[in-house]
PDB file of N, CA and C in Angstrom:
ATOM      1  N   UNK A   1      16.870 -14.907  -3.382  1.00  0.00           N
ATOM      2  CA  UNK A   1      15.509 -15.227  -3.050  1.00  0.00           C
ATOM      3  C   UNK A   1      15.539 -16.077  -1.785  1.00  0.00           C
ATOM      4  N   UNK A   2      14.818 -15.587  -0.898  1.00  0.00           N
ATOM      5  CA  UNK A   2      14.343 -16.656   0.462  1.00  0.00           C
ATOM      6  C   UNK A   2      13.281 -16.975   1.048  1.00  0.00           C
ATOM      7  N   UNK A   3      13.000 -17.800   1.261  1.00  0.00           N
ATOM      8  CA  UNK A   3      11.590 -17.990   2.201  1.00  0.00           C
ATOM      9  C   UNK A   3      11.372 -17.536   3.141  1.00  0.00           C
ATOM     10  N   UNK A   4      10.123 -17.277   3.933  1.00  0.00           N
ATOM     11  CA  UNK A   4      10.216 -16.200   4.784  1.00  0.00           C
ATOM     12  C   UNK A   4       8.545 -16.401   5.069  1.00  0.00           C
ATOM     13  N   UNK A   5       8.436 -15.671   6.529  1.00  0.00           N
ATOM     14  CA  UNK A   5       7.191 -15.011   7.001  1.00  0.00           C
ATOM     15  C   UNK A   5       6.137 -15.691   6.993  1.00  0.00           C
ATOM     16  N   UNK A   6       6.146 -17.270   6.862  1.00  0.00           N
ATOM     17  CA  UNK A   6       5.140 -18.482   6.282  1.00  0.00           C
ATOM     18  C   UNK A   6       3.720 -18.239   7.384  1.00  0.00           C
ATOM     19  N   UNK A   7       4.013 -17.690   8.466  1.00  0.00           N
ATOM     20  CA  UNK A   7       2.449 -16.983   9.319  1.00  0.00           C
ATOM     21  C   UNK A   7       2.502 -16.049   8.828  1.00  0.00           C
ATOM     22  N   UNK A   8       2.688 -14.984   8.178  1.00  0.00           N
ATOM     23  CA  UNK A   8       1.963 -13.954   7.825  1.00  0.00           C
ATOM     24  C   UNK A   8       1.513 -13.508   6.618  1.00  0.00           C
ATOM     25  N   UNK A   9       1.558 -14.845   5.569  1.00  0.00           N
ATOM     26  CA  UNK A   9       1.028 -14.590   4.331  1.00  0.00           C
ATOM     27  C   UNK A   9       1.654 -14.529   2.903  1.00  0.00           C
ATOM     28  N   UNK A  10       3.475 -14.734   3.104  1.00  0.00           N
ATOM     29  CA  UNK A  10       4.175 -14.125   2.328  1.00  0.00           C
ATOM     30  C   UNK A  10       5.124 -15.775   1.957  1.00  0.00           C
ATOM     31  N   UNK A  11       5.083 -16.438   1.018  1.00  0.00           N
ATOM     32  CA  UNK A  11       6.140 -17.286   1.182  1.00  0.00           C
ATOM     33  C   UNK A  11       7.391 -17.722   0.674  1.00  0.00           C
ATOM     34  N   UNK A  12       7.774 -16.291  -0.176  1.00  0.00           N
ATOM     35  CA  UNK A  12       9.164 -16.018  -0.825  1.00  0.00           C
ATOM     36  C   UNK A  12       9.299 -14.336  -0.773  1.00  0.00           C
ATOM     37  N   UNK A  13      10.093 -14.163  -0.537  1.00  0.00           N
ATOM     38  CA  UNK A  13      10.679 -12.740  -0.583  1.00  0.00           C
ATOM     39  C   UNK A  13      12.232 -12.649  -1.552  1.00  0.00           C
ATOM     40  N   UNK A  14      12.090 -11.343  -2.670  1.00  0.00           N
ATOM     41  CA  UNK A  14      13.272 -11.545  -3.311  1.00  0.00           C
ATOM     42  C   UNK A  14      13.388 -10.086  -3.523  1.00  0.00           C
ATOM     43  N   UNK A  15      14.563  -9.787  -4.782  1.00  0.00           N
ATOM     44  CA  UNK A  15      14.535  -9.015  -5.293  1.00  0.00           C
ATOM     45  C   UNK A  15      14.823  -8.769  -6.458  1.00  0.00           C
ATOM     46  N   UNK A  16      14.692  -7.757  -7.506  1.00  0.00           N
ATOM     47  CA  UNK A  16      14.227  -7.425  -8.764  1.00  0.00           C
ATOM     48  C   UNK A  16      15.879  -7.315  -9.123  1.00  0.00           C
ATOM     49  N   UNK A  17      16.329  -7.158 -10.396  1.00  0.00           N
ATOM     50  CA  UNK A  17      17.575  -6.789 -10.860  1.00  0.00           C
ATOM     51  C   UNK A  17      17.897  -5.657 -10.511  1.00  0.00           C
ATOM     52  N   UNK A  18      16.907  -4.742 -10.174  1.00  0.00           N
ATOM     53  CA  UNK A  18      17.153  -3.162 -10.754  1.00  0.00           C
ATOM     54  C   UNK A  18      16.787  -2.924  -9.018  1.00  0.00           C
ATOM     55  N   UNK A  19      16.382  -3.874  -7.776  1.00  0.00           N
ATOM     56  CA  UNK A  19      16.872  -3.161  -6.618  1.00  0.00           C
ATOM     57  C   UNK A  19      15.083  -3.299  -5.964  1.00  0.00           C
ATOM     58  N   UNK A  20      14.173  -3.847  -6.489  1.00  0.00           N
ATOM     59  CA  UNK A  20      12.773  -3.660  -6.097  1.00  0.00           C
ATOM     60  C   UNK A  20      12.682  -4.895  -5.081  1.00  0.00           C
ATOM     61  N   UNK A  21      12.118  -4.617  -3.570  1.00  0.00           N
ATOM     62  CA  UNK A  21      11.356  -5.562  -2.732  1.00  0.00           C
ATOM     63  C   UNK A  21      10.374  -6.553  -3.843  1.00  0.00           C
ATOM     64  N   UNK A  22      10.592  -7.646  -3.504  1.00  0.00           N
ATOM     65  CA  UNK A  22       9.263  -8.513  -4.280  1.00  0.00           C
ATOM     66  C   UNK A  22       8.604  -9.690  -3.040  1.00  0.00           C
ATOM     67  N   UNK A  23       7.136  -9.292  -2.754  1.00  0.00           N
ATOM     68  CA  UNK A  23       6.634 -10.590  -2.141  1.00  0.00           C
ATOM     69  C   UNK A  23       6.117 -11.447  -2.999  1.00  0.00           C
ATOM     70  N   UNK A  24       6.100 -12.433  -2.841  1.00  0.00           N
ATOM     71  CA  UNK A  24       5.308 -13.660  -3.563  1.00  0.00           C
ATOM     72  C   UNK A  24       4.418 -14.758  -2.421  1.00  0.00           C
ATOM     73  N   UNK A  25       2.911 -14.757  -2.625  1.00  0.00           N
ATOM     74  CA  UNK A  25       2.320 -15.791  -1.943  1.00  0.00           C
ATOM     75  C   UNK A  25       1.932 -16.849  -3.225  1.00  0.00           C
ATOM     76  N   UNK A  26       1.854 -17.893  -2.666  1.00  0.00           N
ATOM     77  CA  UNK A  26       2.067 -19.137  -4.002  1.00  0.00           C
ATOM     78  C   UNK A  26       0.531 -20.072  -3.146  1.00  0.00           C
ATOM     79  N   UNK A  27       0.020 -20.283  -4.388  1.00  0.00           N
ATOM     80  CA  UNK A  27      -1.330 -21.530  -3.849  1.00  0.00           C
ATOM     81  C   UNK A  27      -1.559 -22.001  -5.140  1.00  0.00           C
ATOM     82  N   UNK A  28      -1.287 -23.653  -4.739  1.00  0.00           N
ATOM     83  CA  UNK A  28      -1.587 -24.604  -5.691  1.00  0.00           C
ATOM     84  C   UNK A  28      -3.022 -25.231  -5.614  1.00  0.00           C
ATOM     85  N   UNK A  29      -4.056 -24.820  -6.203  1.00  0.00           N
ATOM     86  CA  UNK A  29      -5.169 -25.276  -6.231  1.00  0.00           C
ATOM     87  C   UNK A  29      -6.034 -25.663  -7.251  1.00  0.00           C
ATOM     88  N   UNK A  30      -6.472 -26.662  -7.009  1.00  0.00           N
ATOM     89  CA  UNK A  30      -6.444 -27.653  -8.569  1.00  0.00           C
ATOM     90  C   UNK A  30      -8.163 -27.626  -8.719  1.00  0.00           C
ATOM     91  N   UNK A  31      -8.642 -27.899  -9.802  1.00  0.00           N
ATOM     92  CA  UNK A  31     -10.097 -28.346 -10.308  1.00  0.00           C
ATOM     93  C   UNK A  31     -10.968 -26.454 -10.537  1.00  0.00           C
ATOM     94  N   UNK A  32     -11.932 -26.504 -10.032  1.00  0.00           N
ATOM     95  CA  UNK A  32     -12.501 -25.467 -10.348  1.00  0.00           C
ATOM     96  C   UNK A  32     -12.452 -24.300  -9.378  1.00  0.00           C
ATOM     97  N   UNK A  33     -11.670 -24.478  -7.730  1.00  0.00           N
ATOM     98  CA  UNK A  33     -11.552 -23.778  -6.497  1.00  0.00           C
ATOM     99  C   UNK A  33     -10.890 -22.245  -7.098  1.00  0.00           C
ATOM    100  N   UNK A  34     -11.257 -21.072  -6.649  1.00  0.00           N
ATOM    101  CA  UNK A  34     -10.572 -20.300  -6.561  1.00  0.00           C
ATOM    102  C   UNK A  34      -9.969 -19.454  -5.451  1.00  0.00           C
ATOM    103  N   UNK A  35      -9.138 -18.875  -5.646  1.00  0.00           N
ATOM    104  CA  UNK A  35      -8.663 -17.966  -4.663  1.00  0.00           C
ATOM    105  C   UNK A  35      -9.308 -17.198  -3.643  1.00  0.00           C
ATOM    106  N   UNK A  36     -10.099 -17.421  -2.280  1.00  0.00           N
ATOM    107  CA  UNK A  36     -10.862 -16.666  -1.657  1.00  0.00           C
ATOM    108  C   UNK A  36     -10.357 -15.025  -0.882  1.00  0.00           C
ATOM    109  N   UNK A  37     -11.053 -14.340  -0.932  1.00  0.00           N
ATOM    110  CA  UNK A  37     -11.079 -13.072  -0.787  1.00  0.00           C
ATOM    111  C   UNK A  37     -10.039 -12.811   0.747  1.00  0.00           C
ATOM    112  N   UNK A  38     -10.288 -13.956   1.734  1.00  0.00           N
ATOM    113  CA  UNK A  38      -9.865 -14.344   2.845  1.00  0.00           C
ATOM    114  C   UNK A  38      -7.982 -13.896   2.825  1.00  0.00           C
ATOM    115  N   UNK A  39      -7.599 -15.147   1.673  1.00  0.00           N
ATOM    116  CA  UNK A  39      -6.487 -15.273   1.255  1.00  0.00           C
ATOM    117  C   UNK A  39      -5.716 -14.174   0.718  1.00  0.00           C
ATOM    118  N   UNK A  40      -6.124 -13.331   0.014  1.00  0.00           N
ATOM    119  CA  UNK A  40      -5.625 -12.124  -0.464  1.00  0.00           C
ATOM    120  C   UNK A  40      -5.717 -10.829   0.397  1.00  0.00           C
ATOM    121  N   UNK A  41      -6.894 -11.260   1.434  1.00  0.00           N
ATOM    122  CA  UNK A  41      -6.931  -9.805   2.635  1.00  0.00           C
ATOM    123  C   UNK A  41      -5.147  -9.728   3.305  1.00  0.00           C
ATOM    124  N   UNK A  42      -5.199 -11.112   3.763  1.00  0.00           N
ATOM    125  CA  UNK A  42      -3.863 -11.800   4.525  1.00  0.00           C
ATOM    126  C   UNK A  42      -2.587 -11.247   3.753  1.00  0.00           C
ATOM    127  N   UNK A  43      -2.294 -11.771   2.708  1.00  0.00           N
ATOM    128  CA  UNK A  43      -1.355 -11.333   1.853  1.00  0.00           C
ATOM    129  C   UNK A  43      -1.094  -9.683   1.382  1.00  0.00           C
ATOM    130  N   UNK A  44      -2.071  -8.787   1.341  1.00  0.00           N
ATOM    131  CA  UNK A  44      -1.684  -8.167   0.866  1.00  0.00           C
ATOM    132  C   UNK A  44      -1.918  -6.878   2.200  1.00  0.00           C
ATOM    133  N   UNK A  45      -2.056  -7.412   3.447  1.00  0.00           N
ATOM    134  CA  UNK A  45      -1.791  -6.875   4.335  1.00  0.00           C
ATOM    135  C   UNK A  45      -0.308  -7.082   5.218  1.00  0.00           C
ATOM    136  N   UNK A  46      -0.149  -8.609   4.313  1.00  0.00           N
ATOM    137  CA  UNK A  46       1.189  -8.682   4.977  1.00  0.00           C
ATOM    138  C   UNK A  46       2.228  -7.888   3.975  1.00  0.00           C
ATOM    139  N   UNK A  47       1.836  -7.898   2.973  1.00  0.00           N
ATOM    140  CA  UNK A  47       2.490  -7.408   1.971  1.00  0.00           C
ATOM    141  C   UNK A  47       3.058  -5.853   2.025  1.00  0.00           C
ATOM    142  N   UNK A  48       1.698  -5.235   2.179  1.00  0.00           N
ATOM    143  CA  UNK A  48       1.660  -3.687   2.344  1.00  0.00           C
ATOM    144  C   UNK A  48       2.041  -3.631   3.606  1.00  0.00           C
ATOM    145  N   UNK A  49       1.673  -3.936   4.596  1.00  0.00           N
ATOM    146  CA  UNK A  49       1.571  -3.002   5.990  1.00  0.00           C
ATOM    147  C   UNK A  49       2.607  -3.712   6.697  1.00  0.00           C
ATOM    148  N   UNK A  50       3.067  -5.029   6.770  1.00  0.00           N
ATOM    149  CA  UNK A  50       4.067  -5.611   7.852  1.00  0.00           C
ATOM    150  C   UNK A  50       5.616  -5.620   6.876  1.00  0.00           C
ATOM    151  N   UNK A  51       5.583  -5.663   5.523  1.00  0.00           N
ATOM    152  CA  UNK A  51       6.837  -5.914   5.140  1.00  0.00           C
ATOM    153  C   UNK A  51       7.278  -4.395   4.158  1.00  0.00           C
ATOM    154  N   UNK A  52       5.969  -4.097   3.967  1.00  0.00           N
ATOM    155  CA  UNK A  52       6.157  -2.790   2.369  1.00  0.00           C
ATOM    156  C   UNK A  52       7.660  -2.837   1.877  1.00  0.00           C
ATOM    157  N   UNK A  53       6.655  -3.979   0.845  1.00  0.00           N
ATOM    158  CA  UNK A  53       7.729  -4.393  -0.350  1.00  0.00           C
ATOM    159  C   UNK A  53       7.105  -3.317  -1.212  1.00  0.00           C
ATOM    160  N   UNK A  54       8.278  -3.728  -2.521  1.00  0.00           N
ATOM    161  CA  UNK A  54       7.982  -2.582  -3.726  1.00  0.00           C
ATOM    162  C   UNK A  54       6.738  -3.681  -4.529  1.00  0.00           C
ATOM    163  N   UNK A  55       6.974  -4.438  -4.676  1.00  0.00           N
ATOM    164  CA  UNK A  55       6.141  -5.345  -5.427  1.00  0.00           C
ATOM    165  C   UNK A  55       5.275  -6.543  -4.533  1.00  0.00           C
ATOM    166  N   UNK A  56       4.003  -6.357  -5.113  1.00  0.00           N
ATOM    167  CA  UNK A  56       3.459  -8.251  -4.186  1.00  0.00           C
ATOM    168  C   UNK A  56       2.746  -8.919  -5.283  1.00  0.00           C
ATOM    169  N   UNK A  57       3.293  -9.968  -5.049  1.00  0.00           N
ATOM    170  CA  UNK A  57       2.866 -11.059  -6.240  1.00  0.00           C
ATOM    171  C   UNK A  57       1.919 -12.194  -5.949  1.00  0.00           C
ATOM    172  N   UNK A  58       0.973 -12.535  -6.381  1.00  0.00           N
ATOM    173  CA  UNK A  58       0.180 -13.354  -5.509  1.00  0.00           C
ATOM    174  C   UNK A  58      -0.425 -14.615  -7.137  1.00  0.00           C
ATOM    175  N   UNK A  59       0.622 -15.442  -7.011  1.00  0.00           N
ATOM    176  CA  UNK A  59       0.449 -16.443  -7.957  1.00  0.00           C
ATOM    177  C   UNK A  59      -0.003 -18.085  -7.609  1.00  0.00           C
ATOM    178  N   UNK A  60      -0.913 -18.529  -8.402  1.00  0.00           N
ATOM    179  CA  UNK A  60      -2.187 -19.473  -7.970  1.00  0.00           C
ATOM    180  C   UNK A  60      -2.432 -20.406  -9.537  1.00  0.00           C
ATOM    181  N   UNK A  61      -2.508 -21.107  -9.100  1.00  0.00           N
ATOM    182  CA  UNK A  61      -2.986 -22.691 -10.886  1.00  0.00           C
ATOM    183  C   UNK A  61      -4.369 -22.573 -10.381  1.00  0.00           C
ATOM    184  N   UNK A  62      -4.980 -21.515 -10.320  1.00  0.00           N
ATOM    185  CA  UNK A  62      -6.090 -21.474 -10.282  1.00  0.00           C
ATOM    186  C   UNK A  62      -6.413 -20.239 -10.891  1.00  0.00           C
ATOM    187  N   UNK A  63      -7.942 -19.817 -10.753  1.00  0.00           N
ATOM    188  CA  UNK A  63      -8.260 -17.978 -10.978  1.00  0.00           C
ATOM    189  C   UNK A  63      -8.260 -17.600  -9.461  1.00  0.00           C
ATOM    190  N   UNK A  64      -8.884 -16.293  -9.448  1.00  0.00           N
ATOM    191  CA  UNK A  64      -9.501 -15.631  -8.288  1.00  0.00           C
ATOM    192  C   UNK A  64     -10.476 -15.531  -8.289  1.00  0.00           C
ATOM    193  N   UNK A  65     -11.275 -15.390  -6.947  1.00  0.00           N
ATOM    194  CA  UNK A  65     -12.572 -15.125  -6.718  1.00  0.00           C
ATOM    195  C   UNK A  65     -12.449 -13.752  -7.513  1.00  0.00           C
ATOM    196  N   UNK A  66     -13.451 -13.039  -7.346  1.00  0.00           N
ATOM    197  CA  UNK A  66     -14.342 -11.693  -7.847  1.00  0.00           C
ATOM    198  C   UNK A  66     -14.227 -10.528  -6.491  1.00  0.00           C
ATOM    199  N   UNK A  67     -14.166 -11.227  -5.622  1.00  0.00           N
ATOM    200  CA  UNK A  67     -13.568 -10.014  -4.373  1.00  0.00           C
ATOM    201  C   UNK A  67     -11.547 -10.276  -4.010  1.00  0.00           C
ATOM    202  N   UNK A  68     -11.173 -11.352  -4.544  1.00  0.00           N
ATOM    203  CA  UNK A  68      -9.970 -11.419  -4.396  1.00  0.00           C
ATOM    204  C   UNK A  68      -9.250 -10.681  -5.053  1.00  0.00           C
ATOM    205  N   UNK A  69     -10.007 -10.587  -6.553  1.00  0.00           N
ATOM    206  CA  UNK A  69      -9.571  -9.913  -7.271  1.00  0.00           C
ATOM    207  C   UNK A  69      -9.622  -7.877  -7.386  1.00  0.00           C
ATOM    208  N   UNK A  70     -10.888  -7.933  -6.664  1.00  0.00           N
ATOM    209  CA  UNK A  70     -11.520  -6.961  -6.432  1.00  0.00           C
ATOM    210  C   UNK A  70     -10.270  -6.227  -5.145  1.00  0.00           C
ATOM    211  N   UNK A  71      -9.671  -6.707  -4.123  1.00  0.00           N
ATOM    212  CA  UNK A  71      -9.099  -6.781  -3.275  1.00  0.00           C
ATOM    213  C   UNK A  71      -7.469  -5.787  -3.721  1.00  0.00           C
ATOM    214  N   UNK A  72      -7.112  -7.356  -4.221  1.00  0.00           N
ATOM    215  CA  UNK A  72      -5.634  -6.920  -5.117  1.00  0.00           C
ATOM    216  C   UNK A  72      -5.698  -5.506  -6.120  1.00  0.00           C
ATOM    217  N   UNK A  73      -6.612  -5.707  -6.718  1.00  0.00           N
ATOM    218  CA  UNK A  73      -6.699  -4.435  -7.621  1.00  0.00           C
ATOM    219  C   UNK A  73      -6.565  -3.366  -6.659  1.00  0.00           C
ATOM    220  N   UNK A  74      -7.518  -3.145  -5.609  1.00  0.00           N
ATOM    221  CA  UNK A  74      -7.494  -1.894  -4.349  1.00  0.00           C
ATOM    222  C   UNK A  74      -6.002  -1.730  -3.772  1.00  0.00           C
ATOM    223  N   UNK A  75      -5.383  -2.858  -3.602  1.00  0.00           N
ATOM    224  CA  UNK A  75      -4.246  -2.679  -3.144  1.00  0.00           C
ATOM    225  C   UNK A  75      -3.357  -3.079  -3.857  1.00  0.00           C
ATOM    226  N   UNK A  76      -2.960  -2.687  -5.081  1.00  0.00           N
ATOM    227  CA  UNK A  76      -1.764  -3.108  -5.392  1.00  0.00           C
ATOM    228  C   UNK A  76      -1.074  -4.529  -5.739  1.00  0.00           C
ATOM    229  N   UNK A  77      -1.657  -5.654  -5.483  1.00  0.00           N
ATOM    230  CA  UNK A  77      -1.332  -6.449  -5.793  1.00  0.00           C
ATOM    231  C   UNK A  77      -1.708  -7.486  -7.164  1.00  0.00           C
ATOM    232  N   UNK A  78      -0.229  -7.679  -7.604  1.00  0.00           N
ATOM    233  CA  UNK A  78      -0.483  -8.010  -9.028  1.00  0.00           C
ATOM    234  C   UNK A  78      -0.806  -9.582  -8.667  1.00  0.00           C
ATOM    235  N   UNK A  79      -1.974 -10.352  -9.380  1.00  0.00           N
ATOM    236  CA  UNK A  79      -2.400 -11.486  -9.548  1.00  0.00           C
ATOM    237  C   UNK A  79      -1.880 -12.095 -11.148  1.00  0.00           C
ATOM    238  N   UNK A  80      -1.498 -13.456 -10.612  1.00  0.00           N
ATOM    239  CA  UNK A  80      -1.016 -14.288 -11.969  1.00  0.00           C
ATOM    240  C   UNK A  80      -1.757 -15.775 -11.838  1.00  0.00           C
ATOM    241  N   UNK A  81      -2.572 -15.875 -12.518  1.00  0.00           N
ATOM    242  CA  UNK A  81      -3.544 -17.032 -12.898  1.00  0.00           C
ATOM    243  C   UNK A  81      -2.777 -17.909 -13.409  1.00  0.00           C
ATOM    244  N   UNK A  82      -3.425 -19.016 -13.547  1.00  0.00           N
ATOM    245  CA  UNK A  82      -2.919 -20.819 -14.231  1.00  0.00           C
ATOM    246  C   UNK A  82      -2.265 -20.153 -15.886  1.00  0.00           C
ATOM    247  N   UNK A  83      -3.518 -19.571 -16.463  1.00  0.00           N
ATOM    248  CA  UNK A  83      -2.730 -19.355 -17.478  1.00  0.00           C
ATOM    249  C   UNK A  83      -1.576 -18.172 -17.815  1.00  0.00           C
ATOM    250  N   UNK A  84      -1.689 -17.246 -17.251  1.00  0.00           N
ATOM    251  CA  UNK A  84       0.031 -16.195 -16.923  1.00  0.00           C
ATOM    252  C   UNK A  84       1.028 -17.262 -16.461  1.00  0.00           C
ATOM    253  N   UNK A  85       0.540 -17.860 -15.629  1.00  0.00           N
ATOM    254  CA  UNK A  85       1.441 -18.636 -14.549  1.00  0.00           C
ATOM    255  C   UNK A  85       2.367 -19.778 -15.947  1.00  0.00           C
ATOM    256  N   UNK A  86       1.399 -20.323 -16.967  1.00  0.00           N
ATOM    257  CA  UNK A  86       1.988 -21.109 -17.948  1.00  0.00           C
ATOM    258  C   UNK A  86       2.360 -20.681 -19.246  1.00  0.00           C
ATOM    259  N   UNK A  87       2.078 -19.246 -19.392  1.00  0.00           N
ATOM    260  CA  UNK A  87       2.917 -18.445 -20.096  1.00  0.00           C
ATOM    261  C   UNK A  87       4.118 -17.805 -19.516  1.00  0.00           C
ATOM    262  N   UNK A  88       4.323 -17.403 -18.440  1.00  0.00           N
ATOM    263  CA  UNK A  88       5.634 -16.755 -17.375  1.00  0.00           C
ATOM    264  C   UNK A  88       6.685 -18.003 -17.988  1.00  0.00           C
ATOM    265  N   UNK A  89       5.916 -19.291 -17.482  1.00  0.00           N
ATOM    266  CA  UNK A  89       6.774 -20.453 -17.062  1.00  0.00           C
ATOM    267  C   UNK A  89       7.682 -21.105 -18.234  1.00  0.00           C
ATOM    268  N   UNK A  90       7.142 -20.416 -19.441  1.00  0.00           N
ATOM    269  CA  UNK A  90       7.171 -21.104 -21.107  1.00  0.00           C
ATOM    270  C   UNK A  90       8.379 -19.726 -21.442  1.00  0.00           C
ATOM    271  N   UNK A  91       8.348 -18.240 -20.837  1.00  0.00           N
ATOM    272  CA  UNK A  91       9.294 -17.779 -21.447  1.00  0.00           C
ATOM    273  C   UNK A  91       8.355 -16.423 -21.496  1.00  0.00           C
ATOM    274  N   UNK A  92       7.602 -15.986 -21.400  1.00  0.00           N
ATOM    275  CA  UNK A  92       6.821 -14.906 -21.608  1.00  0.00           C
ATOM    276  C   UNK A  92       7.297 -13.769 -20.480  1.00  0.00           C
ATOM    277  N   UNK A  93       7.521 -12.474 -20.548  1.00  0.00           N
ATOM    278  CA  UNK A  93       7.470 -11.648 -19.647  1.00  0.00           C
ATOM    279  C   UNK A  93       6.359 -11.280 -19.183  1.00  0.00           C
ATOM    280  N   UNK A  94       6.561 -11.268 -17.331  1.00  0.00           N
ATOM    281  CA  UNK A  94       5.677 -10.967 -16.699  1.00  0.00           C
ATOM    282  C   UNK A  94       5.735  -9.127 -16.531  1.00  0.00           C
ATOM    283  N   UNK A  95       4.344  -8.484 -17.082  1.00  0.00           N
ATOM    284  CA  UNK A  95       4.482  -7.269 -17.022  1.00  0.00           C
ATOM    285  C   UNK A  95       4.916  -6.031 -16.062  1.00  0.00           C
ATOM    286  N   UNK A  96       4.134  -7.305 -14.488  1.00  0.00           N
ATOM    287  CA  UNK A  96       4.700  -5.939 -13.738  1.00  0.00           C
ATOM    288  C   UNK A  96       5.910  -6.518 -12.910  1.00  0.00           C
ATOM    289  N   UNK A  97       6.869  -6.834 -13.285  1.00  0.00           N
ATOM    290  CA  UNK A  97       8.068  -7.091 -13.483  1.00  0.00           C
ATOM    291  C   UNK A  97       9.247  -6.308 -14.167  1.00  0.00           C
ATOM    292  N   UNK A  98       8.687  -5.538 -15.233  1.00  0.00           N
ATOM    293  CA  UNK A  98       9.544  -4.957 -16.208  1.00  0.00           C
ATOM    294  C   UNK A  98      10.367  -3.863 -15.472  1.00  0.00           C
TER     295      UNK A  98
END
């Protein structure tokens, strides 16, 4: 796993056991803020079009907006909320991971 690409949206790049590209954008955002639509255009353009990884992960201690989410779904990108994020973290498998 390495860090990577911190202007273009992406701020870990790894890979899967079995051989899969993985991006990950990470935002720590606390109280009631969510993920703006802005943030996920960025990511999952860097995701798809500048790096085309096999996987993009876009994990947040927050939710998503309603177009962020709306966004990721269009393209492929899997979203992990506060609470996935504290089930992942406790031992739970993350699905699109498998």
């Amino acid at each position: 796993m390495r860090q990577t690409h911190r202007d273009r949206g992406i701020d870990i790049t790894a890979r899967t056991s079995d051989g899969r590209t993985v991006a990950v954008q990470c935002k720590n955002h606390a109280g009631r803020r969510s993920v703006p639509s802005a943030d996920m255009q960025r990511f999952a353009g860097a995701a798809r079009a500048v790096d085309r990884v096999d996987v993009a992960l876009f994990v947040a201690t927050c939710n998503f907006s309603n177009e962020a989410q709306a966004i990721a779904d269009l393209s492929g990108v899997i979203t992990v909320n506060r609470d996935e994020l504290e089930a992942w973290s406790a031992g739970a498998h993350l699905k699109a991971l498998r």
